[in-house]
Each structure stands twice: as structure tokens, then as C-alpha cells.
PDB file of N, CA and C in Angstrom:
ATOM      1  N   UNK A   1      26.033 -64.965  22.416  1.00  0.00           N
ATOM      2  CA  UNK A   1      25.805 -64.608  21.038  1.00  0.00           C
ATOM      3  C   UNK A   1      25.060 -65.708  20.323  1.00  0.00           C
ATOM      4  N   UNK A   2      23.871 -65.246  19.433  1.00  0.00           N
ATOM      5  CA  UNK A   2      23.671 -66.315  18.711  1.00  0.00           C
ATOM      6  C   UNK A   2      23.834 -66.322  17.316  1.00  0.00           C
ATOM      7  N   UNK A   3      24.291 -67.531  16.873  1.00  0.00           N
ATOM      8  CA  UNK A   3      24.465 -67.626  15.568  1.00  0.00           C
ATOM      9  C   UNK A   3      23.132 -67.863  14.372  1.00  0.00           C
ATOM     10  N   UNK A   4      23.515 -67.135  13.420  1.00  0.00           N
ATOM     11  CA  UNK A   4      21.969 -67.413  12.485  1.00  0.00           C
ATOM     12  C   UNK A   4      22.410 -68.358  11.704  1.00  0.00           C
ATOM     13  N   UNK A   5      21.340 -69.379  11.064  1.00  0.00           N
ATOM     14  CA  UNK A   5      22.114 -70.143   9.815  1.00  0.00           C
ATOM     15  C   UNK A   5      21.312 -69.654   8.658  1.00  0.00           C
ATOM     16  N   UNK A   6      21.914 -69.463   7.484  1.00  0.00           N
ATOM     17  CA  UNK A   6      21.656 -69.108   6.298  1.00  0.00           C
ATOM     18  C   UNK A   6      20.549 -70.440   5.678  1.00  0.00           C
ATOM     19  N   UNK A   7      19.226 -70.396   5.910  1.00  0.00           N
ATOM     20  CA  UNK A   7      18.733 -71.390   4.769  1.00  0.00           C
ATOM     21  C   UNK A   7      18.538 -71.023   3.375  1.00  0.00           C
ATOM     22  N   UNK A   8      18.113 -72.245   2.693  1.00  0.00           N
ATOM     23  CA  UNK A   8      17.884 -71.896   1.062  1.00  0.00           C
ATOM     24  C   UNK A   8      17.163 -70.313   0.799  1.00  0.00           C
ATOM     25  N   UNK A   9      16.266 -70.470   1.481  1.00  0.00           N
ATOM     26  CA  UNK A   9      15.229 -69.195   0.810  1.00  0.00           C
ATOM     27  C   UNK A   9      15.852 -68.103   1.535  1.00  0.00           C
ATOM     28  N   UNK A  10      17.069 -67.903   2.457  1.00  0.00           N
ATOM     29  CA  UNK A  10      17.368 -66.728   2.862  1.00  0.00           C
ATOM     30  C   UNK A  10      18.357 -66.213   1.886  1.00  0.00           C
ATOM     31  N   UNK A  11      19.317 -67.211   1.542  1.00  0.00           N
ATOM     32  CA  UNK A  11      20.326 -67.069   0.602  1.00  0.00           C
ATOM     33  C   UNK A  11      19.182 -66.976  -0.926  1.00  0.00           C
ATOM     34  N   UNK A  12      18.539 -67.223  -1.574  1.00  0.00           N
ATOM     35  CA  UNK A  12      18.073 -67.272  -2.442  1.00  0.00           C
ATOM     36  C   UNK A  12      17.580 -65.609  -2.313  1.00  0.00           C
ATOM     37  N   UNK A  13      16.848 -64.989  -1.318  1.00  0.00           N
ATOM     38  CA  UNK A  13      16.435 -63.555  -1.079  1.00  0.00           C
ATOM     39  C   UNK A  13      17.692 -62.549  -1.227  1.00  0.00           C
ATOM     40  N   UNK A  14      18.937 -62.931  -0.626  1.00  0.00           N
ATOM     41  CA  UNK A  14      20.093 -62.163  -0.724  1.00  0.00           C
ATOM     42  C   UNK A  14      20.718 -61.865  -2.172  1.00  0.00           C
ATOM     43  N   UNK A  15      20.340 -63.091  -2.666  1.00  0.00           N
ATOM     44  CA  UNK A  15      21.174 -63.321  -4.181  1.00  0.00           C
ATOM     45  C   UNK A  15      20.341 -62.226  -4.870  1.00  0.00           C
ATOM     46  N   UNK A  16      19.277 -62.557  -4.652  1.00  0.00           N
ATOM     47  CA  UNK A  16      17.828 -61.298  -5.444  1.00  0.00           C
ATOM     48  C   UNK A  16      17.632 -59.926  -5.465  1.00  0.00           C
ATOM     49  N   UNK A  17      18.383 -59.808  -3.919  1.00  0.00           N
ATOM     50  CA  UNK A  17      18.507 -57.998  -3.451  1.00  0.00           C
ATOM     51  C   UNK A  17      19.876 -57.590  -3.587  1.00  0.00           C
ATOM     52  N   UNK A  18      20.728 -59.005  -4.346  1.00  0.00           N
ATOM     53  CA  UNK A  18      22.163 -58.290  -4.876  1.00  0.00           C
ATOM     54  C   UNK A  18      22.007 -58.141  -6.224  1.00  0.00           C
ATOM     55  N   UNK A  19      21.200 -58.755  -6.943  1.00  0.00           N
ATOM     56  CA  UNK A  19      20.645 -58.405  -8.410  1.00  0.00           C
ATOM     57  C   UNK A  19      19.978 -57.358  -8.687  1.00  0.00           C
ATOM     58  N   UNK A  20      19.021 -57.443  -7.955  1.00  0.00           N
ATOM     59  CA  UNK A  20      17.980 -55.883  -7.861  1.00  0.00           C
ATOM     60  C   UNK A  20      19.529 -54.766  -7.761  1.00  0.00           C
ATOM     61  N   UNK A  21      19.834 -54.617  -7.211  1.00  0.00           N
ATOM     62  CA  UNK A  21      20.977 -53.886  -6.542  1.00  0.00           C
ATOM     63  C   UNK A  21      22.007 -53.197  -7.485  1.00  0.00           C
ATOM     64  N   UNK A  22      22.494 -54.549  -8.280  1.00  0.00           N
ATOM     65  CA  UNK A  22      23.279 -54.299  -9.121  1.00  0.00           C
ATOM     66  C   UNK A  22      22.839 -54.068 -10.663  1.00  0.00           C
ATOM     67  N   UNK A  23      21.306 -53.970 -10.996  1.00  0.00           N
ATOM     68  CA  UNK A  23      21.000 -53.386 -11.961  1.00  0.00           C
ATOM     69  C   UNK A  23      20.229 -51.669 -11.853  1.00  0.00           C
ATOM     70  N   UNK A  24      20.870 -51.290 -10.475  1.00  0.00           N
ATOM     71  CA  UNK A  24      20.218 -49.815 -10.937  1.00  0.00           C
ATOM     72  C   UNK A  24      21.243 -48.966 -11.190  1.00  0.00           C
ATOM     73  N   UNK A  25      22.708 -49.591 -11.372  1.00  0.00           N
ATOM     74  CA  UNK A  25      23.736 -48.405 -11.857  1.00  0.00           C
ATOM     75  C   UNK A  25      23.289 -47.956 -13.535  1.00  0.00           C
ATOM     76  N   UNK A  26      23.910 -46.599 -13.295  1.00  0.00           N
ATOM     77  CA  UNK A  26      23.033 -45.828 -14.634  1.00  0.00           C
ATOM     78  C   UNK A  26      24.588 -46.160 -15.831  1.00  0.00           C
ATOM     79  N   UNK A  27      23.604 -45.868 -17.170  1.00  0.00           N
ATOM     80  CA  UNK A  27      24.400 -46.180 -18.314  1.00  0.00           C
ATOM     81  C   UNK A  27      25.349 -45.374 -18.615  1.00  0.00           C
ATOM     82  N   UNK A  28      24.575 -44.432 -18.568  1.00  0.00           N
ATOM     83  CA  UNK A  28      25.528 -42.676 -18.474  1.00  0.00           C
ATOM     84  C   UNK A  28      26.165 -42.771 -17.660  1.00  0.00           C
ATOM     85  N   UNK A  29      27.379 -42.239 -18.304  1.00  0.00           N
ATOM     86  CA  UNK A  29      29.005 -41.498 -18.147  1.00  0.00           C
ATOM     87  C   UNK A  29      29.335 -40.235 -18.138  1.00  0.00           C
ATOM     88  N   UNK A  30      29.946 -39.661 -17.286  1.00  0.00           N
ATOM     89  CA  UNK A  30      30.245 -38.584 -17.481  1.00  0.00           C
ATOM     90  C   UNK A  30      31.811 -38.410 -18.102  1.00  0.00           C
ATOM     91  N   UNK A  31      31.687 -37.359 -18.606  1.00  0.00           N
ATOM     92  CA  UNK A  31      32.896 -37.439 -19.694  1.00  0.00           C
ATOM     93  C   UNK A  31      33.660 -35.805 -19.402  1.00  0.00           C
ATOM     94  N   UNK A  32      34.732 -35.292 -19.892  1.00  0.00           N
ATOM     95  CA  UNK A  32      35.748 -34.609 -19.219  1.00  0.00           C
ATOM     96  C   UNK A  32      35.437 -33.924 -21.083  1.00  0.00           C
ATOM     97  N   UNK A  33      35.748 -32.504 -21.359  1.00  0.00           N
ATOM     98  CA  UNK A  33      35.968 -32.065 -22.199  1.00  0.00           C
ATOM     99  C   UNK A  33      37.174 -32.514 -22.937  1.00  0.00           C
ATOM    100  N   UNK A  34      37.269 -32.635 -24.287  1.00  0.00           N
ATOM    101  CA  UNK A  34      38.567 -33.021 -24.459  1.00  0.00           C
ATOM    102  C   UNK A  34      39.116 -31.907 -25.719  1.00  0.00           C
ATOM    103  N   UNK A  35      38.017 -30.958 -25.483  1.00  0.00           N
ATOM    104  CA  UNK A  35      38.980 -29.176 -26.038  1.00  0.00           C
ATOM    105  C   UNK A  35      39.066 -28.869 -25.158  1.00  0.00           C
ATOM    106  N   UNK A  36      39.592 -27.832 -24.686  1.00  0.00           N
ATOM    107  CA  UNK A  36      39.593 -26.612 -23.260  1.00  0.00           C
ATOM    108  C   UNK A  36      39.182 -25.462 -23.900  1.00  0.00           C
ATOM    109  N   UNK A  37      39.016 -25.181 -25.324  1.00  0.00           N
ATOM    110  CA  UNK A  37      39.006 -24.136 -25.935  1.00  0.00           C
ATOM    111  C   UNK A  37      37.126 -24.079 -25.610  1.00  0.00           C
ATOM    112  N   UNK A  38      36.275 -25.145 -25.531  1.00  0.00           N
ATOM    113  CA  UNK A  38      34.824 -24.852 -25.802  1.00  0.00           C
ATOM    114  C   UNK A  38      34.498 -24.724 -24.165  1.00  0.00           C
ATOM    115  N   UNK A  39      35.242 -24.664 -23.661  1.00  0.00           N
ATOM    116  CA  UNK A  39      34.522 -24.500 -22.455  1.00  0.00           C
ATOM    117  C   UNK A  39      34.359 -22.676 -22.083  1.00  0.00           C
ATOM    118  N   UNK A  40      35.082 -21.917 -23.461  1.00  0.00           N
ATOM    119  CA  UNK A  40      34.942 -20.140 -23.265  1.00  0.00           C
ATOM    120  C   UNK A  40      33.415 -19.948 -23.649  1.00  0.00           C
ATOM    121  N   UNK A  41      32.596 -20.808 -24.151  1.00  0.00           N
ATOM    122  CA  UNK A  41      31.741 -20.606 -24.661  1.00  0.00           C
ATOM    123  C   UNK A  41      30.328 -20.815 -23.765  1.00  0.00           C
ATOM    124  N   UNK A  42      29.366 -20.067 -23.437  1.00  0.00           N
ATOM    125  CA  UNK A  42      28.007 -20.642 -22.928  1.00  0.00           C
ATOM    126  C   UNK A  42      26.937 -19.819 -23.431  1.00  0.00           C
ATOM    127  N   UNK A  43      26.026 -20.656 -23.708  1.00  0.00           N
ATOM    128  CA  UNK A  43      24.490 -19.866 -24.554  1.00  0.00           C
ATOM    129  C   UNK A  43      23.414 -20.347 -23.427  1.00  0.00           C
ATOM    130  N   UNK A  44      22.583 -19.214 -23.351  1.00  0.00           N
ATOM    131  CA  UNK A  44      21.356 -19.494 -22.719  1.00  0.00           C
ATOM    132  C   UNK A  44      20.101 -18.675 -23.286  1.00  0.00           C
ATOM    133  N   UNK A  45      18.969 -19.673 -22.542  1.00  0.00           N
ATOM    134  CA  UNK A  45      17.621 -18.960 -22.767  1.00  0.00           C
ATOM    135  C   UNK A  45      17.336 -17.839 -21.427  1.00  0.00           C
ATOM    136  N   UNK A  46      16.725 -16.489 -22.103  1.00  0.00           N
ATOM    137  CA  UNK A  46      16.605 -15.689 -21.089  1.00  0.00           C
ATOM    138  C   UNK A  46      15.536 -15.308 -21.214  1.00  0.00           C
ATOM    139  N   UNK A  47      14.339 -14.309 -20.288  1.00  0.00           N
ATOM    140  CA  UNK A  47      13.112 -13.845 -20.317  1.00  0.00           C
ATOM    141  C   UNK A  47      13.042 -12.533 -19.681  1.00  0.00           C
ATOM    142  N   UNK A  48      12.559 -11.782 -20.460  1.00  0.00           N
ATOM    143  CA  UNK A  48      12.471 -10.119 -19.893  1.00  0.00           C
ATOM    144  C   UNK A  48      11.670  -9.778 -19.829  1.00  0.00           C
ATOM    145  N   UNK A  49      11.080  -9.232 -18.719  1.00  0.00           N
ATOM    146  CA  UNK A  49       9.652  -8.869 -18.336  1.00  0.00           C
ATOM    147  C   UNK A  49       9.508  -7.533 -18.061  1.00  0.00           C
ATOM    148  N   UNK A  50       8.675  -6.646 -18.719  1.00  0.00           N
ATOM    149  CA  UNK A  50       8.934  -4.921 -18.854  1.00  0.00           C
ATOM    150  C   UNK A  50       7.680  -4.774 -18.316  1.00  0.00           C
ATOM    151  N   UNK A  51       7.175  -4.161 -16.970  1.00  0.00           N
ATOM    152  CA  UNK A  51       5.668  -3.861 -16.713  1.00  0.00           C
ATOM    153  C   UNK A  51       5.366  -2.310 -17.459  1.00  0.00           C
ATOM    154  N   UNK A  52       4.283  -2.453 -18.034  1.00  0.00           N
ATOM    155  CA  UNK A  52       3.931  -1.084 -18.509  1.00  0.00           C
ATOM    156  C   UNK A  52       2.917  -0.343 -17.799  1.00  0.00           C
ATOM    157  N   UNK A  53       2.063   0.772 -18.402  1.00  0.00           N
ATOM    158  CA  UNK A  53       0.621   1.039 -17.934  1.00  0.00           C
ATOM    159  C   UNK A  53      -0.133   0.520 -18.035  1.00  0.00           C
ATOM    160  N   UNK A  54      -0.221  -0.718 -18.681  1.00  0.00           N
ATOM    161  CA  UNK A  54      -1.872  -1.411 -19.121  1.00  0.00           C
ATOM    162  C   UNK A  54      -1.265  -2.876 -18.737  1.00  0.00           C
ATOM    163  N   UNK A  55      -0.186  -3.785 -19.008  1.00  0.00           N
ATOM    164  CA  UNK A  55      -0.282  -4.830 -19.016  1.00  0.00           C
ATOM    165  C   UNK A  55       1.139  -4.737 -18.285  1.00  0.00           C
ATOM    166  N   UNK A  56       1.800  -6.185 -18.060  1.00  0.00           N
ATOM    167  CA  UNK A  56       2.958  -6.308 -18.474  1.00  0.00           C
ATOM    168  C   UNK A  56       3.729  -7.373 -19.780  1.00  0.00           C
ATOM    169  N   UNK A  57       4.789  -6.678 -20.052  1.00  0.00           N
ATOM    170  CA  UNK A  57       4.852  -7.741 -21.401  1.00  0.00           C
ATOM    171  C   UNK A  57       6.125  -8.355 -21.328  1.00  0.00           C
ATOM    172  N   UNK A  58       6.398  -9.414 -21.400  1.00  0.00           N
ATOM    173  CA  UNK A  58       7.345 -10.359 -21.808  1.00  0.00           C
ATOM    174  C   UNK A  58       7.564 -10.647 -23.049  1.00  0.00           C
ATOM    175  N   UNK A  59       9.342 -11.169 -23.036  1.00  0.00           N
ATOM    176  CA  UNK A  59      10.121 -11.266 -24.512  1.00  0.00           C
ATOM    177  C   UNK A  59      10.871 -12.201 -23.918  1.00  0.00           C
ATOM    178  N   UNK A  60      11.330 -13.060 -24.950  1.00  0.00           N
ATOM    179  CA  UNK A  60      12.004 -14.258 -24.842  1.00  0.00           C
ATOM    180  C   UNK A  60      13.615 -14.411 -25.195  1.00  0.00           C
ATOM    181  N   UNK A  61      14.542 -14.424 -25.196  1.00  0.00           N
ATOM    182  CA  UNK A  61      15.860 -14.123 -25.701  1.00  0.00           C
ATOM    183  C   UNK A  61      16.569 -14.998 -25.307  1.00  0.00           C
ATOM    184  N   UNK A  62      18.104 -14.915 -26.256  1.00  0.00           N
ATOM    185  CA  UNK A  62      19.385 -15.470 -25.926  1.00  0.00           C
ATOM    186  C   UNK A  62      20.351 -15.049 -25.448  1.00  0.00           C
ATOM    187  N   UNK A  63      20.891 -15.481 -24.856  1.00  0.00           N
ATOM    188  CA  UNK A  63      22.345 -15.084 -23.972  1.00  0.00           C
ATOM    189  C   UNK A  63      23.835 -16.157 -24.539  1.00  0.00           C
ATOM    190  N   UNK A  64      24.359 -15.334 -24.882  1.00  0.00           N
ATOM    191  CA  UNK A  64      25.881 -15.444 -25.872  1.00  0.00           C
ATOM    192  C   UNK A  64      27.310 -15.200 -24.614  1.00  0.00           C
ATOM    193  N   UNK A  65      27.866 -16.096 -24.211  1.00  0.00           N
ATOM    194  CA  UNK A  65      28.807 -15.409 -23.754  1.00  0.00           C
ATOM    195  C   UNK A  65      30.242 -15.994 -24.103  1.00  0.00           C
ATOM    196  N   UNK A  66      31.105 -15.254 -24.359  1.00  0.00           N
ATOM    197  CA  UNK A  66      32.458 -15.956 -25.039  1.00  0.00           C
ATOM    198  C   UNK A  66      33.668 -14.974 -23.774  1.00  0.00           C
ATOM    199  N   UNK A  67      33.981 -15.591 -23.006  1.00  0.00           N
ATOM    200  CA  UNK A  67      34.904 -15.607 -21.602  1.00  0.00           C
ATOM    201  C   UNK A  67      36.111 -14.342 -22.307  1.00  0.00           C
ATOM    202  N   UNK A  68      35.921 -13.587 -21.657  1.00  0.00           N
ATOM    203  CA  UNK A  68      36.806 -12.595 -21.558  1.00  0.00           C
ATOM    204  C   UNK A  68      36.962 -11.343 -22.717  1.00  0.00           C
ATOM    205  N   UNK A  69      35.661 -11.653 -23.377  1.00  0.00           N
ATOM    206  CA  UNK A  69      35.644 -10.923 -24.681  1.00  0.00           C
ATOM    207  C   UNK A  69      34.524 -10.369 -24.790  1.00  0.00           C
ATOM    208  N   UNK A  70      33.165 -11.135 -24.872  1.00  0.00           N
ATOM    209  CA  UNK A  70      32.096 -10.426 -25.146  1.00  0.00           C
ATOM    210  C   UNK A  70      30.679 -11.062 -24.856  1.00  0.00           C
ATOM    211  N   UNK A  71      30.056 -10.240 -24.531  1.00  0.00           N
ATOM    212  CA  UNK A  71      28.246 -11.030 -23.977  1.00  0.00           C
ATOM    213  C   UNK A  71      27.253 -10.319 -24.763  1.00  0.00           C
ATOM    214  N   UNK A  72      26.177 -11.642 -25.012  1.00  0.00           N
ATOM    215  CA  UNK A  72      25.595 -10.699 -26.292  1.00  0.00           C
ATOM    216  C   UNK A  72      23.845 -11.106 -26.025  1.00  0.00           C
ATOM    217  N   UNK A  73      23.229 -10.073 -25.410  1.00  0.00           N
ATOM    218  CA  UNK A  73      22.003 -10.166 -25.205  1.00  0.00           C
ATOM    219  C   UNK A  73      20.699  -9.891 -26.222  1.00  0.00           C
ATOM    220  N   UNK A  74      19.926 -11.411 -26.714  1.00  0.00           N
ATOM    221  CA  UNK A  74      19.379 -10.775 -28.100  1.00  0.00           C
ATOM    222  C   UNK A  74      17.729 -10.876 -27.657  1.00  0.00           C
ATOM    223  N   UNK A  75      16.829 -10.156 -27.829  1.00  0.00           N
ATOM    224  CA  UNK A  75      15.567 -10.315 -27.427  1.00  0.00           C
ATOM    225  C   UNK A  75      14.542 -10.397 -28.706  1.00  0.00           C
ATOM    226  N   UNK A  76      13.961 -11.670 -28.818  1.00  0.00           N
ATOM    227  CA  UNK A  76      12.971 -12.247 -29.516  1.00  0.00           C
ATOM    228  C   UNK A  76      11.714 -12.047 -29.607  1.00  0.00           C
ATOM    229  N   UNK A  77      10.610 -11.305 -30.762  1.00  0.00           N
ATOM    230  CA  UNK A  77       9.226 -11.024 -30.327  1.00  0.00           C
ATOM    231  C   UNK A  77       8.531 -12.963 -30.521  1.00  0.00           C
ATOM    232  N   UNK A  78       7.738 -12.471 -29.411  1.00  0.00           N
ATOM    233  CA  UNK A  78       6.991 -13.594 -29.142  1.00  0.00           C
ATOM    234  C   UNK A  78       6.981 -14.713 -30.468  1.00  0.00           C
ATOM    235  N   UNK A  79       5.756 -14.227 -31.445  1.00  0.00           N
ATOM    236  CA  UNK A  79       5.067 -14.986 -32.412  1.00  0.00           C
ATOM    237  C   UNK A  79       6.080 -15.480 -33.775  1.00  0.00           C
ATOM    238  N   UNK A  80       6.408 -13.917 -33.964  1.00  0.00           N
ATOM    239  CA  UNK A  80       7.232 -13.962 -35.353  1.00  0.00           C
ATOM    240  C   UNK A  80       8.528 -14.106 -35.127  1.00  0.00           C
ATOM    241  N   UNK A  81       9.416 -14.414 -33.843  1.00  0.00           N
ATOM    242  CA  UNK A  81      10.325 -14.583 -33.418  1.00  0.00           C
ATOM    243  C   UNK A  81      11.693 -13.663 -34.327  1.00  0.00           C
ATOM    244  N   UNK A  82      11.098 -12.423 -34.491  1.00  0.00           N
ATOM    245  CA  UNK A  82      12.272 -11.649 -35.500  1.00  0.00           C
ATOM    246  C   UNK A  82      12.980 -10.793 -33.718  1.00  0.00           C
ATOM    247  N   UNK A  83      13.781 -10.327 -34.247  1.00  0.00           N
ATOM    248  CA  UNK A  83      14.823  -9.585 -32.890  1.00  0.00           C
ATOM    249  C   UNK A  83      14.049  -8.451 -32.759  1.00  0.00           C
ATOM    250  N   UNK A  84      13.998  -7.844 -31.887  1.00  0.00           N
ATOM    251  CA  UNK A  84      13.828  -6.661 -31.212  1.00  0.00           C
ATOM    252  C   UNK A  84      14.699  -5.987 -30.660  1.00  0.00           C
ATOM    253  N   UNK A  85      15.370  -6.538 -30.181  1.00  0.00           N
ATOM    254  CA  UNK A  85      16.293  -5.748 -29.235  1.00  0.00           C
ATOM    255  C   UNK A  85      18.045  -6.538 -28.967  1.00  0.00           C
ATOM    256  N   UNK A  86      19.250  -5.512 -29.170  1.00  0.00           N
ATOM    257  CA  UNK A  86      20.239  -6.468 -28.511  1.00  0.00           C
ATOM    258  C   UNK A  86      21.146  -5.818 -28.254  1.00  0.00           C
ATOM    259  N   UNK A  87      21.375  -6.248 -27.105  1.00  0.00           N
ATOM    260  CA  UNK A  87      22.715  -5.385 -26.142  1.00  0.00           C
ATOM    261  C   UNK A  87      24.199  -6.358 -26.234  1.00  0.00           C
ATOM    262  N   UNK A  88      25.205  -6.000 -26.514  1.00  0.00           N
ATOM    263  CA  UNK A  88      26.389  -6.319 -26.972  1.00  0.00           C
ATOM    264  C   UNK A  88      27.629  -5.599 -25.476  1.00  0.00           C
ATOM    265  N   UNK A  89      28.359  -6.646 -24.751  1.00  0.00           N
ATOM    266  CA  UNK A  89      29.080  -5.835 -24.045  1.00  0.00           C
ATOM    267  C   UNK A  89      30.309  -6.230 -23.982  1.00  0.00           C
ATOM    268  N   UNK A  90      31.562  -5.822 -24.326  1.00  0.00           N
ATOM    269  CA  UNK A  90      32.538  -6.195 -24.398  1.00  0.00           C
ATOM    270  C   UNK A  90      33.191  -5.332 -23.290  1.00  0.00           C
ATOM    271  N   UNK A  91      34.761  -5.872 -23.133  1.00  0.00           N
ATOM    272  CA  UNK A  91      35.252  -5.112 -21.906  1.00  0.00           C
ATOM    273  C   UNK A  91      35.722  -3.219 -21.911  1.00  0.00           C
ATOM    274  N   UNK A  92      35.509  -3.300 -23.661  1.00  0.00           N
ATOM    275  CA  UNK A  92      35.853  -1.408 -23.940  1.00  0.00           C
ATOM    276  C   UNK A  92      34.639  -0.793 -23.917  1.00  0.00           C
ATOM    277  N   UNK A  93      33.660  -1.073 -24.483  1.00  0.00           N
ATOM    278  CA  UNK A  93      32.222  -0.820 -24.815  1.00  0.00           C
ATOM    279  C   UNK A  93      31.288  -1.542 -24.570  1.00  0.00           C
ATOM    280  N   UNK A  94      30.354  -0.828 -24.857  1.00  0.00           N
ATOM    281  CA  UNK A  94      28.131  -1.064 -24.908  1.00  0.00           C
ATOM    282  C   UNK A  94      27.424  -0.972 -26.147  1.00  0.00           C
ATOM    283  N   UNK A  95      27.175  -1.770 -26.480  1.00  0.00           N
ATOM    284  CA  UNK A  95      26.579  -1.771 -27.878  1.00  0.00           C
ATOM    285  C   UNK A  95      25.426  -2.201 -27.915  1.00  0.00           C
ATOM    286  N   UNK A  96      24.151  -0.853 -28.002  1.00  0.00           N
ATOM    287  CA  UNK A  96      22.915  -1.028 -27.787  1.00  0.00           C
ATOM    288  C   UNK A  96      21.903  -0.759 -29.323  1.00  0.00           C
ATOM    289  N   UNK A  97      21.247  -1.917 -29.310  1.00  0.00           N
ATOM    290  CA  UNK A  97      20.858  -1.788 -30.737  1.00  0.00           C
ATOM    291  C   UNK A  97      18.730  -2.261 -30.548  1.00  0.00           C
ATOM    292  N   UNK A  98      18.403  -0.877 -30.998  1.00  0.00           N
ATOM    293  CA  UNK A  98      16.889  -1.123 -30.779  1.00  0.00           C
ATOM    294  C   UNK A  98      16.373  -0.990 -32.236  1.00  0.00           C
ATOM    295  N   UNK A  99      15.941  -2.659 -32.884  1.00  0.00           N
ATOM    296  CA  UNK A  99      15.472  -2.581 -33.884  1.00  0.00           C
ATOM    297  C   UNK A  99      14.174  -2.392 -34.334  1.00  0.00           C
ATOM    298  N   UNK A 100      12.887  -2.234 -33.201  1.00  0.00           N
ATOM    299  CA  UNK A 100      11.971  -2.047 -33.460  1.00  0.00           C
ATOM    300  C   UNK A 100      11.978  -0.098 -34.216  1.00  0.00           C
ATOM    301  N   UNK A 101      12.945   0.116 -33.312  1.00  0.00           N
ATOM    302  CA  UNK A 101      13.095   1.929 -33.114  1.00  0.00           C
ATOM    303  C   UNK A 101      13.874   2.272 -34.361  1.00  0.00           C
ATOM    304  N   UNK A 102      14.743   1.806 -34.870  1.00  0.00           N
ATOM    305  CA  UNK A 102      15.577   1.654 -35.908  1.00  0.00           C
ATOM    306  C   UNK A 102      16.755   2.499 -34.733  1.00  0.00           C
ATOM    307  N   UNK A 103      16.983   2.475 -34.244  1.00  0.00           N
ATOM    308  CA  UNK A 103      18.393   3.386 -33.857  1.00  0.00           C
ATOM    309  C   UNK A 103      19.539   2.335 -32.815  1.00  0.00           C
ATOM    310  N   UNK A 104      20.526   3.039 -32.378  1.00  0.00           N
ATOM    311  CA  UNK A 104      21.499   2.006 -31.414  1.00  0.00           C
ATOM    312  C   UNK A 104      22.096   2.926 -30.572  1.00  0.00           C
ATOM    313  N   UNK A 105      22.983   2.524 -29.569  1.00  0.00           N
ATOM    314  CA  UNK A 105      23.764   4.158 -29.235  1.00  0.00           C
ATOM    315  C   UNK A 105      25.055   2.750 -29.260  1.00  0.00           C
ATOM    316  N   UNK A 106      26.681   3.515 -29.200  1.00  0.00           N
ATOM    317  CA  UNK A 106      27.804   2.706 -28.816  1.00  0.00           C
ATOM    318  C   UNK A 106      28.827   3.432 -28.045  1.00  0.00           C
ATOM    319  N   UNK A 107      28.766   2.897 -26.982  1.00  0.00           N
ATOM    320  CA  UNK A 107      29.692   3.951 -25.892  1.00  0.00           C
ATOM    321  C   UNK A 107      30.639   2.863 -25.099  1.00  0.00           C
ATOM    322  N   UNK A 108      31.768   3.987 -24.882  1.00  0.00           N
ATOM    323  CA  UNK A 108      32.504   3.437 -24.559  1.00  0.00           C
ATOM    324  C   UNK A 108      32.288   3.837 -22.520  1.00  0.00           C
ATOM    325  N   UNK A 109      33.144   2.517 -22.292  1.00  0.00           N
ATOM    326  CA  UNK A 109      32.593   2.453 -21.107  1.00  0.00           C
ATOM    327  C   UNK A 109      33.362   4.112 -20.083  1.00  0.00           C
ATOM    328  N   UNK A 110      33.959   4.508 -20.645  1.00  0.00           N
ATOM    329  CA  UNK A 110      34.458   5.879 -19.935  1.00  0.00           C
ATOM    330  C   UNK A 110      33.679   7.073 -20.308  1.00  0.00           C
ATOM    331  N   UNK A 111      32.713   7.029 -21.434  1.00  0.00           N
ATOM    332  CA  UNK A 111      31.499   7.620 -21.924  1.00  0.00           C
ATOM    333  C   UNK A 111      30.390   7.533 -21.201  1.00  0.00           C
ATOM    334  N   UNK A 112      30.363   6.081 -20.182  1.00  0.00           N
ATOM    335  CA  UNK A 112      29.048   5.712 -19.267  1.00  0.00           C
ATOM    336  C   UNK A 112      29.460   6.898 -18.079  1.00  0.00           C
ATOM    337  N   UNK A 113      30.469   6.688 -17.623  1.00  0.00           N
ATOM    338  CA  UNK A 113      30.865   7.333 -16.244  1.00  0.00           C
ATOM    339  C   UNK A 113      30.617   8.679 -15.942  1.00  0.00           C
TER     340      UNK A 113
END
């Protein structure tokens, strides 16, 4: 076996690649909720793409969901960002609401079947 000996500039390189080393832990923390109540809650961005006869067109929307109660799908026109469209679903009913059309229908889910 042979033994290595540590000179200045090897130990001086080690000290350097334990510094390098020990400054890439990140600042960020991760952290634990400390309601349980907000975790029923999640919102997202969604995109709906309808092909027609001439083009196809896309709409931009939100997604609402509150755990065990209700999901709420809202669709956004492009420019003027007013609603167009939004579907509502809870575990009794469907709640369909077309505001370009002015009308909605609301059925219950034994009404779908």
C-alpha cells in the first residue's frame, strides 16, 4: 500500500472544494401548511380548444376546486377577458351557464342518466 502525503496546495485545494461545496445549499425552505383547512382549496389555469369549420379557436379559463363540494369551470374571451362560458359541478348537480347565448340548463345528476 502506498501512503499519500497531504502537501500545502493539496490541502489548500480540499479546503476550496469544501467551500465551493458548502455554498450551493439553497435558501429556500420548505414549509408544512399550518391550516389543514386551505389545503380543500386548488385554482388553476385551463385552455379549451373547440375546432370548428374554418379555424380552430381557443379560450383561456379558470379552474376552482373546493374538495368534496364543488368544481367550477369559467372560460375567458381572449382580448376583453369578460366570461363566456361556466360549468359548475357539485356532487347533486350540473350547472351549465352560456353567457354569450344568454341561457344555462341545471340538472340534476339523475336527470343526466
Amino acid at each position: 500500500m502506498e501512503q499519500t502525503k497531504f502537501n500545502g496546495r493539496t490541502l489548500v485545494f480540499m479546503l476550496f472544494i469544501l467551500c465551493c461545496l458548502a455554498g450551493c445549499k439553497t435558501t429556500r425552505k420548505a414549509e408544512t401548511s399550518k391550516f389543514p383547512e386551505s389545503t380543500r382549496y386548488l385554482s388553476s389555469k385551463v385552455r379549451l380548444t373547440v375546432p370548428t369549420k374554418d379555424a380552430v379557436f381557443t379560450v383561456n379559463g379558470t379552474m376552482k376546486l373546493i374538495s368534496g363540494e364543488r368544481m367550477q369551470l369559467s372560460f375567458l374571451m381572449p382580448i376583453i377577458r369578460t366570461e363566456v362560458a361556466r360549468m359548475e359541478v357539485t356532487p347533486e348537480e350540473i350547472l351549465l351557464v352560456d353567457r354569450m347565448g344568454k341561457r344555462y340548463v341545471r340538472a340534476t345528476r339523475k336527470e343526466l342518466k
